[in-house]
Protein backbone atom coordinates (compact mmCIF):
# COMPACT_ATOMS: atom_id res chain seq x y z
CA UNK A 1 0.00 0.00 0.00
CA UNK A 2 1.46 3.59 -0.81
CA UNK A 3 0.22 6.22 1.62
CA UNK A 4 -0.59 9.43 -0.22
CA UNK A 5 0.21 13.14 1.58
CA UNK A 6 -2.74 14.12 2.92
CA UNK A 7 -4.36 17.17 5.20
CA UNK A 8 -7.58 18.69 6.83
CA UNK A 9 -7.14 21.74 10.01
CA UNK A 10 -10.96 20.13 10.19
CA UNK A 11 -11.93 16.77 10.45
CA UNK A 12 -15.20 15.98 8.85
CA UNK A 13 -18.20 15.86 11.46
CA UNK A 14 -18.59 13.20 13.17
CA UNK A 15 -21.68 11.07 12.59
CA UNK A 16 -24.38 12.07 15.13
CA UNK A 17 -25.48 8.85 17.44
CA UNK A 18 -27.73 6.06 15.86
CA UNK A 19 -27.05 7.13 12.55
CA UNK A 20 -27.93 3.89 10.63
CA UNK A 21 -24.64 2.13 9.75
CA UNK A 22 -25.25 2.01 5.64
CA UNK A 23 -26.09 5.95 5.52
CA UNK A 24 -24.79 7.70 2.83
CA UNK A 25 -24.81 11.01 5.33
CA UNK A 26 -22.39 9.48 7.22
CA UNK A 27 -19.31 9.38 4.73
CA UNK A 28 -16.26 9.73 4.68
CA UNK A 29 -16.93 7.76 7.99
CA UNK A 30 -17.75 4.17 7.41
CA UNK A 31 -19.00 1.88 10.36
CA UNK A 32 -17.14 -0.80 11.73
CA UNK A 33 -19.64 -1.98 14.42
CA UNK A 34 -22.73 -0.90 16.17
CA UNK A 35 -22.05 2.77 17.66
CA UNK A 36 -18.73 2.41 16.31
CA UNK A 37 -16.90 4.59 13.07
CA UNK A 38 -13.45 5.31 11.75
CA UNK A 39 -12.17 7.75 9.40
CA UNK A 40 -9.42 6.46 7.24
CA UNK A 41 -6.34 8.83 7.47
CA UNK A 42 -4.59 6.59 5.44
CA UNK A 43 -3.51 3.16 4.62
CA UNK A 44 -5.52 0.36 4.55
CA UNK A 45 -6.23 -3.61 6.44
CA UNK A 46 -3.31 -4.35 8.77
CA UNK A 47 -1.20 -1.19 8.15
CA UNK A 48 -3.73 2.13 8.76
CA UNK A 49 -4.15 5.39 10.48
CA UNK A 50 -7.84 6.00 11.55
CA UNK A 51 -9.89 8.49 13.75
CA UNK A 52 -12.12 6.13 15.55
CA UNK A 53 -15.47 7.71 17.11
CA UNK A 54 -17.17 5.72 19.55
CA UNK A 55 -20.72 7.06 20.10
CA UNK A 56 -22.08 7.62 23.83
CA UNK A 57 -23.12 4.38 25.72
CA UNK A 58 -21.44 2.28 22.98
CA UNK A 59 -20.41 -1.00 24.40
CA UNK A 60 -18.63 -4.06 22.93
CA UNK A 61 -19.45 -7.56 23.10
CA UNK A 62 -18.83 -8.83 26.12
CA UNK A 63 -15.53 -10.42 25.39
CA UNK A 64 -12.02 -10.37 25.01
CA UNK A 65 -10.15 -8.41 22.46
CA UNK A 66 -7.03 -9.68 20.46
CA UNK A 67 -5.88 -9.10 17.07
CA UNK A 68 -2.43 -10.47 14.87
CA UNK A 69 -1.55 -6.60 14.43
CA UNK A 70 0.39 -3.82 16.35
CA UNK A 71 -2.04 -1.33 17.27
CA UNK A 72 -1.56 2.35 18.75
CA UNK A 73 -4.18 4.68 20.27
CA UNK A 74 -4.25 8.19 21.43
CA UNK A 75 -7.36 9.53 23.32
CA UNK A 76 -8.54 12.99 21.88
CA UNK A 77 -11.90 13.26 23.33
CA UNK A 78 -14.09 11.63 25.71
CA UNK A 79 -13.48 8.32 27.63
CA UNK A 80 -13.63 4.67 27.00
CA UNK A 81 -13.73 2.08 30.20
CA UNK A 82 -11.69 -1.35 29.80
CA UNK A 83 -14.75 -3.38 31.58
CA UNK A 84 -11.86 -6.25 32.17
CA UNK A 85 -9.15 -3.76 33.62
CA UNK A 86 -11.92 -1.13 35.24
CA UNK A 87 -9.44 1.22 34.26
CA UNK A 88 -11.24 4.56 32.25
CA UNK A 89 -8.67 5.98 29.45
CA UNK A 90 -9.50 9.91 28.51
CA UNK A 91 -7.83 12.42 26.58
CA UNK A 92 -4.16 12.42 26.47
CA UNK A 93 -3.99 8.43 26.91
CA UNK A 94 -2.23 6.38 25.49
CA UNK A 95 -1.39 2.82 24.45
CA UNK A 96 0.79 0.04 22.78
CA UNK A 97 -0.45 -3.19 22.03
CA UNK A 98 1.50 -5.91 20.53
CA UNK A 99 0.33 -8.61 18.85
CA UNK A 100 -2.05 -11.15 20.56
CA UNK A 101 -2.30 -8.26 24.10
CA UNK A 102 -6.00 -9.01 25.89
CA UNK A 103 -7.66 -5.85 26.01
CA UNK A 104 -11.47 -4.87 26.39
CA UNK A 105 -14.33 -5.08 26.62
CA UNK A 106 -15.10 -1.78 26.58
CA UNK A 107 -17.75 0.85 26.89
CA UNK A 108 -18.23 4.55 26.33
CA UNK A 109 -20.29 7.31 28.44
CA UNK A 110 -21.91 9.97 27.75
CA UNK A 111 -19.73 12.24 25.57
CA UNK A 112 -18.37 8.79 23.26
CA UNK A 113 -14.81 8.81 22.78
CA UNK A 114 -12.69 9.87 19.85
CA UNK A 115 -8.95 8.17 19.33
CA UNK A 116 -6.21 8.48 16.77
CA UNK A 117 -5.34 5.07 16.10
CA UNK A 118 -2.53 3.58 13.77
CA UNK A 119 -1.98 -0.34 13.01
CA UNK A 120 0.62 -2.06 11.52
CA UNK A 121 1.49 -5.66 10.85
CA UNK A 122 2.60 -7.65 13.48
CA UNK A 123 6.08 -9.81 13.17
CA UNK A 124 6.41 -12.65 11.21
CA UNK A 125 6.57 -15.98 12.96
């Protein structure tokens, strides 16, 4: 994948909560589960840079997360609660996860939470 120079002082608006996950109003953002949207910055699959919106009272399925890719996130707005840790991350957070790292589930509050996050492929076994 070639990553292509790109810029906005403005991200698009985010999509208000319960937008439908097929609307058209939505775009550029596309969902990737209920109450949950990313905004590609670039890159795509294993080896991207998102903005990820969360939408108040989102949760996750009540399970574990893992994933074969690195993954970094930076909290910009709002808060999202590891259910598993009890641990709340808000703006300024950050974290690292490597490869195969239990994480969630998770849930949002009342103002949703928006996060930079960037992925790339994890080492090759």
């Amino acid at each position: 994948m070639t990553f292509q120079q790109k810029e906005f002082t403005t991200p698009p608006s985010l999509p208000p909560p319960g937008t439908p996950t097929n609307s058209e109003t939505a775009k550029p953002w596309y969902s990737v589960a209920k109450g949950i949207w990313e905004l590609c910055l670039n890159g795509e699959g294993e080896s991207k840079a998102v903005l990820q919106w969360w939408e108040p009272y989102t949760t996750t399925p009540n399970q574990v997360i893992t994933h074969t890719f690195i993954e970094e996130v930076c909290f910009l707005q709002g808060r999202l609660e590891d259910l598993s840790l009890g641990q709340s991350w808000g703006v300024g957070a950050y974290a690292y996860r490597l490869p195969g790292m239990e994480h969630g589930p998770y849930k949002t509050h009342e103002e949703g939470c928006l996060m930079f996050v960037k992925t790339a492929p994890g080492p090759e076994c």
